[in-house]
C-alpha atoms as a PDB file:
ATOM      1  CA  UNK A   1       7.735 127.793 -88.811  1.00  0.00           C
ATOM      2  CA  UNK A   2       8.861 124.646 -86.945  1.00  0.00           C
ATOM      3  CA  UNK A   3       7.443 124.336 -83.256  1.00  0.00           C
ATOM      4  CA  UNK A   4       9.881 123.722 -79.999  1.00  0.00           C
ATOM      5  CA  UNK A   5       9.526 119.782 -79.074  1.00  0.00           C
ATOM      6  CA  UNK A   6       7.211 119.180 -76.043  1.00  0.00           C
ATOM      7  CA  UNK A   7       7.007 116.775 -73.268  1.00  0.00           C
ATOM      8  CA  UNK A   8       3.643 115.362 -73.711  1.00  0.00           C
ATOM      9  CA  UNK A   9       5.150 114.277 -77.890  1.00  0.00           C
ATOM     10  CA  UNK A  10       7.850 112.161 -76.594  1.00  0.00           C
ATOM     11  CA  UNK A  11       7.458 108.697 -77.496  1.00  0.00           C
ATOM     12  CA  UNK A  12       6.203 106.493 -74.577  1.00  0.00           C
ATOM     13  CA  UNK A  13       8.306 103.259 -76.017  1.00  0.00           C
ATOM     14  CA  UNK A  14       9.538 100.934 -73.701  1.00  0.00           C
ATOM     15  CA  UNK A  15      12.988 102.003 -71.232  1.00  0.00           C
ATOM     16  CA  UNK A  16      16.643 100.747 -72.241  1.00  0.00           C
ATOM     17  CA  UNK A  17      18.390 102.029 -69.238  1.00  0.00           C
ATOM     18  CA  UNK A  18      22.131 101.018 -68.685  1.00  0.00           C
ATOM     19  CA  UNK A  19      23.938 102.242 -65.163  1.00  0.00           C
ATOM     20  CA  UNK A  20      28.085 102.142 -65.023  1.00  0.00           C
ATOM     21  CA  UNK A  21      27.858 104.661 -61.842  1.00  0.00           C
ATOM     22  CA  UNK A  22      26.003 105.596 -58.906  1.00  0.00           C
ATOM     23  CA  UNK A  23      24.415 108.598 -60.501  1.00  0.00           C
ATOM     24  CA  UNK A  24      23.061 106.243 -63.357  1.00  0.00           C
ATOM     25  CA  UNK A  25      21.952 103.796 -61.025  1.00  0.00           C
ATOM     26  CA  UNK A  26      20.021 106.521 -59.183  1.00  0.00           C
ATOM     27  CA  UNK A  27      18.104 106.682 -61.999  1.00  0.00           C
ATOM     28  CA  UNK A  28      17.068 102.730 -62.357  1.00  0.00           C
ATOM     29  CA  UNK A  29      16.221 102.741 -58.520  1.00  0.00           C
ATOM     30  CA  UNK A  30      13.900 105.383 -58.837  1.00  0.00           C
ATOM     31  CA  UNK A  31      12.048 104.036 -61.900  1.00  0.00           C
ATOM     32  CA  UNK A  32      12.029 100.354 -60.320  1.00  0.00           C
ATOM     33  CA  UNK A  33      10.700 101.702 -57.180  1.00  0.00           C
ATOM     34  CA  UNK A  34       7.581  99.678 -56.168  1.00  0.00           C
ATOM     35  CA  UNK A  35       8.091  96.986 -58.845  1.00  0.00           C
ATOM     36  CA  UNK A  36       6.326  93.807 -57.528  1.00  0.00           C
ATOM     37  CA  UNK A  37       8.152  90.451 -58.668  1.00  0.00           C
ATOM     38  CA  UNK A  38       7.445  86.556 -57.361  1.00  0.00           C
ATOM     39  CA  UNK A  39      10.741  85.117 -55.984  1.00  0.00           C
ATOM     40  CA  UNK A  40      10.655  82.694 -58.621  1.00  0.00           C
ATOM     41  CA  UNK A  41      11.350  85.143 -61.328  1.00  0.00           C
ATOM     42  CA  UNK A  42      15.355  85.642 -60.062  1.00  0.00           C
ATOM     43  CA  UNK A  43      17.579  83.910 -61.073  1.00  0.00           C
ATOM     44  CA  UNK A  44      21.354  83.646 -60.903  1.00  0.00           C
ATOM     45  CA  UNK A  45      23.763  82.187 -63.643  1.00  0.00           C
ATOM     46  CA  UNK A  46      27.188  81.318 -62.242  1.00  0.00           C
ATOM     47  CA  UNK A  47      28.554  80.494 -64.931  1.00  0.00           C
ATOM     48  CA  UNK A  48      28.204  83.925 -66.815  1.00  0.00           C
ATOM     49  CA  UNK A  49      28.297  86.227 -63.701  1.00  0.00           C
ATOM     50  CA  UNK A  50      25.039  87.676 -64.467  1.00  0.00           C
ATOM     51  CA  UNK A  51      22.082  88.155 -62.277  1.00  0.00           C
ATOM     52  CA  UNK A  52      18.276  88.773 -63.600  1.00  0.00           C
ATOM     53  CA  UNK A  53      14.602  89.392 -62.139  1.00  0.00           C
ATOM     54  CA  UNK A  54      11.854  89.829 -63.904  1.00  0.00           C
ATOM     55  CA  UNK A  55       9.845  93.086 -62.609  1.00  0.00           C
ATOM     56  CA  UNK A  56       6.430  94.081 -62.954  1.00  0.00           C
ATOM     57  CA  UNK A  57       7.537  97.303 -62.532  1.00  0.00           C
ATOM     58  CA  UNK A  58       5.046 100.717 -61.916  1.00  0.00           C
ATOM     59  CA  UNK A  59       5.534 103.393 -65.019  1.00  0.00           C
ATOM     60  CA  UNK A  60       6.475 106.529 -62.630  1.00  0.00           C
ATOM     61  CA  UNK A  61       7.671 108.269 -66.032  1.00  0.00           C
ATOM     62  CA  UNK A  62       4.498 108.290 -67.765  1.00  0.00           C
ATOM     63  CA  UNK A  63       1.185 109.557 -67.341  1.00  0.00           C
ATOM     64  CA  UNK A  64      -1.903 107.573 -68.814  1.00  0.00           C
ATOM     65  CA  UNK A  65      -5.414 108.127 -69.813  1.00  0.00           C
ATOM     66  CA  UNK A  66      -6.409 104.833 -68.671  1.00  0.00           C
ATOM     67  CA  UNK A  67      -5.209 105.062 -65.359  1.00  0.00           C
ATOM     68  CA  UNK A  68      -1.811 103.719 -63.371  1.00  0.00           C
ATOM     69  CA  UNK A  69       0.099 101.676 -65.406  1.00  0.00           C
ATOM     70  CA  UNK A  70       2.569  98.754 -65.310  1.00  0.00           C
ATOM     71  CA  UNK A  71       5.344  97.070 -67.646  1.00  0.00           C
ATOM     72  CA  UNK A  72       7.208  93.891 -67.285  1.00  0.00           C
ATOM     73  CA  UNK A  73      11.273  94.619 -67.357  1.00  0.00           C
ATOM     74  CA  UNK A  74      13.909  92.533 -66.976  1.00  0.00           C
ATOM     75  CA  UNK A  75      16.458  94.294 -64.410  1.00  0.00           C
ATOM     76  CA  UNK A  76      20.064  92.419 -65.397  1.00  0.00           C
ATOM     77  CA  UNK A  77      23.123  93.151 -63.437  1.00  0.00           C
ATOM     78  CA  UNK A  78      26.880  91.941 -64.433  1.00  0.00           C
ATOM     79  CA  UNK A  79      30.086  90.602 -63.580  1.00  0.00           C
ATOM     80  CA  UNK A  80      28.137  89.135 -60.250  1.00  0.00           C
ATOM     81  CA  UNK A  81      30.693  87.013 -57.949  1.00  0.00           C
ATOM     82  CA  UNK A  82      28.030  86.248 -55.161  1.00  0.00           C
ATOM     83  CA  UNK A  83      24.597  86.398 -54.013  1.00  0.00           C
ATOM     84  CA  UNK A  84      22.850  86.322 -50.798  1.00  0.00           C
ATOM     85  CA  UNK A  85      19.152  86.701 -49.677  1.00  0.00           C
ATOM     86  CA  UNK A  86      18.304  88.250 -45.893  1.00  0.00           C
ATOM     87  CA  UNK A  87      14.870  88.418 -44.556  1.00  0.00           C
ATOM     88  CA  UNK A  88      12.955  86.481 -47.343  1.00  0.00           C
ATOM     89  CA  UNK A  89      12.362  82.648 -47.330  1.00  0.00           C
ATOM     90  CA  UNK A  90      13.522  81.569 -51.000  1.00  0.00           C
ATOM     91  CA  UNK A  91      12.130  78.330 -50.084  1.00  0.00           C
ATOM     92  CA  UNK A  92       8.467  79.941 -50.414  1.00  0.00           C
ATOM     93  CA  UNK A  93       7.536  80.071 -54.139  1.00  0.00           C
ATOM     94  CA  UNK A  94       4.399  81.654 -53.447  1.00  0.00           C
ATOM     95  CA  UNK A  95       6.314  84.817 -51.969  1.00  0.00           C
ATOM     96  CA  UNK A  96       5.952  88.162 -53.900  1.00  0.00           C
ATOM     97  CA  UNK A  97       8.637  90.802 -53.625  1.00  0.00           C
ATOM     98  CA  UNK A  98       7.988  94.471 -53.750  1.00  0.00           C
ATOM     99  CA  UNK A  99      11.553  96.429 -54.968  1.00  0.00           C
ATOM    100  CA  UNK A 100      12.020  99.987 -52.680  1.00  0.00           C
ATOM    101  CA  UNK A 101      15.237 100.482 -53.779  1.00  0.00           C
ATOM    102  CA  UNK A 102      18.719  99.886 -55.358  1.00  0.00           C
ATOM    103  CA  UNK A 103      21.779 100.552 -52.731  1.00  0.00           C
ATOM    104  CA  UNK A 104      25.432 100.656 -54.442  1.00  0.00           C
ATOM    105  CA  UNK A 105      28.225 100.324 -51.311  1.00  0.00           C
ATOM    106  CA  UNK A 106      31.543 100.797 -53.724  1.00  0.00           C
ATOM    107  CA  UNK A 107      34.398  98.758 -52.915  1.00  0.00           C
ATOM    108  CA  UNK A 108      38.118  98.686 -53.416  1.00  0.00           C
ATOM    109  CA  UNK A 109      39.155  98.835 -57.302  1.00  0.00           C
ATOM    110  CA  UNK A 110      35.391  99.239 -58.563  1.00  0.00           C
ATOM    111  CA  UNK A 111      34.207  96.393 -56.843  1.00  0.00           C
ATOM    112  CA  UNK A 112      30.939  96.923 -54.569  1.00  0.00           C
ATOM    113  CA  UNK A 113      27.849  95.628 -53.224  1.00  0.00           C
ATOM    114  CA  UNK A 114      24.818  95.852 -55.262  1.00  0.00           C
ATOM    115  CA  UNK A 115      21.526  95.862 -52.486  1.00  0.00           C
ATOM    116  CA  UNK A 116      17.796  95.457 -53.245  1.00  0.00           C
ATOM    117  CA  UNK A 117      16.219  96.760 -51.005  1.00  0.00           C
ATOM    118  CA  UNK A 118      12.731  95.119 -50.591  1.00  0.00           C
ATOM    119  CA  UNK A 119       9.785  95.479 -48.469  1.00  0.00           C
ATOM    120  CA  UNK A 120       9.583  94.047 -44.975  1.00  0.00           C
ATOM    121  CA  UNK A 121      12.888  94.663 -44.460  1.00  0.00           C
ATOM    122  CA  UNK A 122      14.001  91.744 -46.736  1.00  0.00           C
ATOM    123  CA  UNK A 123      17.248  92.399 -49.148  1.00  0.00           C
ATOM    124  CA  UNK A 124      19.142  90.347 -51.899  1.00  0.00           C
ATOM    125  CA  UNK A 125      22.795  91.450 -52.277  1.00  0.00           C
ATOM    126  CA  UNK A 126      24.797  91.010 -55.022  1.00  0.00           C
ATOM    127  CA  UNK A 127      28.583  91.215 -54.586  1.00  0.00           C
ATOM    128  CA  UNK A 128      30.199  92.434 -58.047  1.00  0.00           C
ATOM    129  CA  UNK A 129      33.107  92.880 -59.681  1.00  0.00           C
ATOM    130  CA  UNK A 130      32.092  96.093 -61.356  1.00  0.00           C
ATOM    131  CA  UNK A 131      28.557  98.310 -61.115  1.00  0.00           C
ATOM    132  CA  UNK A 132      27.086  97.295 -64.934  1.00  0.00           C
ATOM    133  CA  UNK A 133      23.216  97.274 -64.333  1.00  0.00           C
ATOM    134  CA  UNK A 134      20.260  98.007 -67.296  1.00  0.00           C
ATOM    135  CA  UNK A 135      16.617  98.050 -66.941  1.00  0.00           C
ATOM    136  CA  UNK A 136      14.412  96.997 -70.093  1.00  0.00           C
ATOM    137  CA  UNK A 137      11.018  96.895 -70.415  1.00  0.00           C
ATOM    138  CA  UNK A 138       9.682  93.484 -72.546  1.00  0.00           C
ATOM    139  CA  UNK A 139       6.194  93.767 -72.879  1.00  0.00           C
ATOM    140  CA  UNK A 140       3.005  96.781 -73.666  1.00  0.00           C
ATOM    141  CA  UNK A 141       2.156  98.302 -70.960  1.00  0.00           C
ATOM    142  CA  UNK A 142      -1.089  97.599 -68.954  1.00  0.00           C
ATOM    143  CA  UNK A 143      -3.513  98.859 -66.153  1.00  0.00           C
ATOM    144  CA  UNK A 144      -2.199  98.627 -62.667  1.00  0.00           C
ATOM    145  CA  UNK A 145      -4.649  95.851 -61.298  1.00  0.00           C
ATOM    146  CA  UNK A 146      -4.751  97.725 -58.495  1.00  0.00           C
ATOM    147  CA  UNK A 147      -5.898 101.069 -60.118  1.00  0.00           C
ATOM    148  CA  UNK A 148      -3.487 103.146 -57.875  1.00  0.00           C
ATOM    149  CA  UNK A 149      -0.108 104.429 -57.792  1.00  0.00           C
ATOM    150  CA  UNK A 150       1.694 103.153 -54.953  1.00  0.00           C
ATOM    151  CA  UNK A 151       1.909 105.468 -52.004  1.00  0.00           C
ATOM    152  CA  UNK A 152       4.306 105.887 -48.936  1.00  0.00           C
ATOM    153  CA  UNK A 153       2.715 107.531 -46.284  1.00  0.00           C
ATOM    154  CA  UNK A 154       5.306 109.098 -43.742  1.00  0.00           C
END
C-alpha cells in the first residue's frame, strides 16, 4: 500500500523561482527577506537590460538539524531601463546590504518600478519594462555564522 507524500520527504535542492506578477514576486520577497549582500556584488549590464546581486540569502523554507542556515542565490531581474540607489553610498565597497523586501509599483502598459527595500532605510530601484524576476540558489547550503534566524522585534 503506497503512503501519502509528506512534507518533511521533499527534496531540500536548491530554489529556481521565476516571478511574471505581483503574486509571484510575493513569493521571492518573502524568501529573500533578510538576505545580506556587499554592494559590490550588484551589478548592472546596460547593454542586456538585466540587473543581478548576489545574495547570501537566509533558508526561511527549510528547517535544519544543524542549526539556521544560509545559501548564496543570484536574484536576476529583466528588461531593466534604469537604476538608481537612495540612502546607500555605492562609493563604500566595504558596505553590506541587508534585503527587507521587494516592492513592485506597476506602471502604464506593464511597465513598473521594481524597489529593494533595504535596511536603514536605503533602496535600489529598478525601472523596467516588464516585471521578469527569478531567484536561484548557486551553492550548498551552510550554517548561519551567526547561529540565529533573523528577528524583527515590533
Amino acid at each position: 500500500m503506497a503512503e501519502d507524500a509528506r512534507f518533511e520527504d521533499a527534496d531540500g535542492g536548491p530554489l529556481r523561482l521565476r516571478a511574471l506578477d505581483a503574486e509571484d514576486l510575493q513569493v521571492i520577497s518573502t524568501l529573500t527577506q533578510d538576505a545580506i549582500f556587499p554592494i559590490t556584488e550588484m551589478t548592472w549590464d546596460r547593454r542586456r537590460r538585466r540587473f543581478g546581486c548576489l545574495l547570501n540569502r537566509f533558508r526561511w523554507e527549510e528547517g535544519s538539524a544543524h542549526g539556521p542556515e544560509r545559501v548564496q542565490s543570484v536574484l536576476a531581474v529583466e528588461d531593466v531601463q534604469s537604476v538608481r540607489s537612495q540612502g546607500i553610498d555605492r562609493a563604500d565597497t566595504d558596505m553590506i546590504l541587508s534585503l527587507l523586501s521587494l516592492d513592485w509599483q506597476p506602471g502604464e502598459d506593464g511597465t513598473g518600478r521594481l524597489s529593494l527595500v533595504l535596511a536603514g532605510d536605503g533602496a535600489v530601484e529598478l525601472e523596467v519594462e516588464a516585471l521578469e524576476v527569478t531567484l536561484r540558489d548557486v551553492t550548498r547550503p551552510y550554517v548561519a555564522p551567526s547561529g540565529h534566524r533573523p528577528d524583527h522585534p515590533e
